[in-house]
Protein backbone atom coordinates (compact mmCIF):
# COMPACT_ATOMS: atom_id res chain seq x y z
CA UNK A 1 -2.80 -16.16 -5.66
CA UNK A 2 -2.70 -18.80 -3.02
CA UNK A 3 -3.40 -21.74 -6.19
CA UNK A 4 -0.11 -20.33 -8.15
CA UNK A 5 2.00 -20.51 -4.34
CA UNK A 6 0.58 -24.11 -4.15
CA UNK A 7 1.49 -24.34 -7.52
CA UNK A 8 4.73 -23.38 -7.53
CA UNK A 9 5.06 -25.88 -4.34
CA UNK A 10 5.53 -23.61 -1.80
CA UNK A 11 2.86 -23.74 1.31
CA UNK A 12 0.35 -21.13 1.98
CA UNK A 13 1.09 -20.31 5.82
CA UNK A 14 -1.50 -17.77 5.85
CA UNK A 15 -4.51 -16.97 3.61
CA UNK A 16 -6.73 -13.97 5.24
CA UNK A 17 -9.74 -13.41 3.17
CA UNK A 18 -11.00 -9.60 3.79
CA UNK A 19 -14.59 -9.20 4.19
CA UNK A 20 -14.39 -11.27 0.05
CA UNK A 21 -17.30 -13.00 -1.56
CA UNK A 22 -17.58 -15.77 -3.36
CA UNK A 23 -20.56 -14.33 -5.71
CA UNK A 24 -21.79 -11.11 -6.08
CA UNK A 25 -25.26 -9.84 -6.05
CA UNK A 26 -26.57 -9.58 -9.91
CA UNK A 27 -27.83 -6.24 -9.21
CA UNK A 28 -24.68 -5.07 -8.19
CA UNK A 29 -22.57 -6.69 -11.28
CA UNK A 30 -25.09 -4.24 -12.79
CA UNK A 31 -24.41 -1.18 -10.81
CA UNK A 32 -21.57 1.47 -13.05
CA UNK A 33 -19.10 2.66 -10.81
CA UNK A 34 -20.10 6.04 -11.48
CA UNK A 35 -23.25 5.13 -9.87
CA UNK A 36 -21.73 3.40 -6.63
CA UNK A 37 -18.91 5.92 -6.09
CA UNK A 38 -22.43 8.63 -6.30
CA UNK A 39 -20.76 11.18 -8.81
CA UNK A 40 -22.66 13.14 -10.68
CA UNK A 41 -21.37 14.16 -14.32
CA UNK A 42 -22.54 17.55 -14.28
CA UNK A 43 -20.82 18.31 -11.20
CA UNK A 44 -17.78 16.89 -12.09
CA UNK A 45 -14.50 19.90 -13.31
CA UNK A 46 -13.06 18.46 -16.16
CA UNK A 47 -9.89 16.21 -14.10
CA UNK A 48 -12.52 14.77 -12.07
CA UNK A 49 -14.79 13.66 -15.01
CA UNK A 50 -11.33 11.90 -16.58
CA UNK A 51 -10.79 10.40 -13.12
CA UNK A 52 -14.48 9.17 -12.89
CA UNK A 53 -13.96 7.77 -16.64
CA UNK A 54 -10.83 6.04 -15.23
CA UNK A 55 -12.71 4.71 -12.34
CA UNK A 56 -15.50 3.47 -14.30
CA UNK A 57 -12.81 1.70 -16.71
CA UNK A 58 -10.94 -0.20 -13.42
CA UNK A 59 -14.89 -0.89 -12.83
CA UNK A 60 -15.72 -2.81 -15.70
CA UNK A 61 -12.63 -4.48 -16.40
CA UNK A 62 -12.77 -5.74 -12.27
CA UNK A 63 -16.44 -6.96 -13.15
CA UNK A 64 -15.19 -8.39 -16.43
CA UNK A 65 -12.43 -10.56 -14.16
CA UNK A 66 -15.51 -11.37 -11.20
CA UNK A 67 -17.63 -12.81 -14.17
CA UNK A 68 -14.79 -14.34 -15.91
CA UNK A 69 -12.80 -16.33 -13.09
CA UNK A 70 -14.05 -19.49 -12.49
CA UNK A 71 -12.95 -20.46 -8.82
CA UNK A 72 -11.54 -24.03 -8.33
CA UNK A 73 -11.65 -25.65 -4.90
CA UNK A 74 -8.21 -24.75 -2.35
CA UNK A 75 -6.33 -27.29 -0.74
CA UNK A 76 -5.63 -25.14 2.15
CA UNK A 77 -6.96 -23.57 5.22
CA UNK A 78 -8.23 -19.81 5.17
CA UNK A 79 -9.51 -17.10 7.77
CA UNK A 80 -12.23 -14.72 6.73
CA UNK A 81 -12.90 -11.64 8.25
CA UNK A 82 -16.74 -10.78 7.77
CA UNK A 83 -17.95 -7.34 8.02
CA UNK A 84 -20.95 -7.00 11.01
CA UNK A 85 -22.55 -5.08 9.08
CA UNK A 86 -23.81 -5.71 5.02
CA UNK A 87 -24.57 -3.68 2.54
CA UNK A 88 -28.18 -3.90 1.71
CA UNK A 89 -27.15 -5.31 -1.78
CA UNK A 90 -25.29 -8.51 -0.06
CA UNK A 91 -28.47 -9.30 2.54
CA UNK A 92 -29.94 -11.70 -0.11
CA UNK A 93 -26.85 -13.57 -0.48
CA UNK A 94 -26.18 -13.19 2.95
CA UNK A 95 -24.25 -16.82 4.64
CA UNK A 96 -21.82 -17.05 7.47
CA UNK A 97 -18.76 -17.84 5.25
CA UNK A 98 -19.48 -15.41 2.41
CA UNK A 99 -20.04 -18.64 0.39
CA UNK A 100 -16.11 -19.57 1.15
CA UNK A 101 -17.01 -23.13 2.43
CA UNK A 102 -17.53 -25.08 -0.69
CA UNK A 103 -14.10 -23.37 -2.11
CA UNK A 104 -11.47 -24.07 0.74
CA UNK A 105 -11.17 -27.54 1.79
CA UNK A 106 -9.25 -26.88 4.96
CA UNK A 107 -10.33 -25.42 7.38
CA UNK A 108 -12.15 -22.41 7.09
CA UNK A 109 -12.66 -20.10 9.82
CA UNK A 110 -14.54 -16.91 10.47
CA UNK A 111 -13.99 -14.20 12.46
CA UNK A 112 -16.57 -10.98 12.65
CA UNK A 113 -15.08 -7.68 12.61
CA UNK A 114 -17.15 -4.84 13.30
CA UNK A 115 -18.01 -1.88 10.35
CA UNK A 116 -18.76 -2.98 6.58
CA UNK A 117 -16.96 -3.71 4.02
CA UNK A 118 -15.17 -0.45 3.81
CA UNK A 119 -15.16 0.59 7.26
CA UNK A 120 -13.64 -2.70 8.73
CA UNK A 121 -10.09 -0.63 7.61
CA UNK A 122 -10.35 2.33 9.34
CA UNK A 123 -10.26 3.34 13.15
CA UNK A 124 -11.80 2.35 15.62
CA UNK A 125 -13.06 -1.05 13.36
CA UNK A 126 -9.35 -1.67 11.85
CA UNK A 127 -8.24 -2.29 15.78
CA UNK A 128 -10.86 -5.39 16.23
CA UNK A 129 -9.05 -6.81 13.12
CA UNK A 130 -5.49 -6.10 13.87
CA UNK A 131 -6.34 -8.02 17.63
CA UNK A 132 -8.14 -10.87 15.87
CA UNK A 133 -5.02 -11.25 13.70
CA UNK A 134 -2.06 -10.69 16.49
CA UNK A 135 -4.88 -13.75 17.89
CA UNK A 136 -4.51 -15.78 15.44
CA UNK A 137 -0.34 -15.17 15.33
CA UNK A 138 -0.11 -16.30 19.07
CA UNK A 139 -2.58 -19.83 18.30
CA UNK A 140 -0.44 -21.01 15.45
């Protein structure tokens, strides 16, 4: 998003990158959705197996789109927020910036908020991000 604002010649004031990675771990590409999200198919009421079907059909077309993009370097400066705490699948990958360094050519700047990836959004981890951010509003 931030190359089509640049593109479009308007300035990216702000680009927050949540707890993203710049490559994911093979075994995880591999991973169904089905398999992540733990359902299992003969526990699953009819409704819920069509919503795990839909799940698993976001799944594959979002790994489709990971595999597919090919990232190009940003002019611009960026803030990640890292998780404190990785997912067992991301500790062989594991690197301060999330592999964001070599992609944003401003400057890039990291900031570690407490929880994992999903639990950085919820309380009490979500407050450590919304301070880091009201921060960051009060610097610039």
């Amino acid at each position: 998003m931030a190359h089509q604002i640049i593109k479009s010649g308007k300035k990216v004031s702000f680009l927050g990158i949540l707890d993203g990675w710049i490559k994911y771990p093979e075994d995880l590409m591999r991973t169904h959705s089905s398999t992540l999200l733990q359902y299992k198919d003969t526990a699953l009421s009819a409704i819920e197996k069509q919503k795990s079907d839909y799940l698993e059909s976001l799944e594959d077309y979002r790994r489709g789109l990971l595999v597919q993009y090919m990232l190009k370097p940003l002019n611009s400066s960026a803030v990640l927020f890292k998780a404190s705490e990785l997912w067992d699948t991301f500790a062989s990958i594991d690197d301060l910036n999330n592999g964001w360094s070599s992609f944003i050519l401003g400057r890039l700047e990291t900031h570690k908020v407490t929880g994992n990836h999903e639990t950085i959004f919820f309380e009490p981890n979500v407050q450590k991000l919304s301070q880091i951010i009201d921060q960051l509003k009060i610097e610039n």
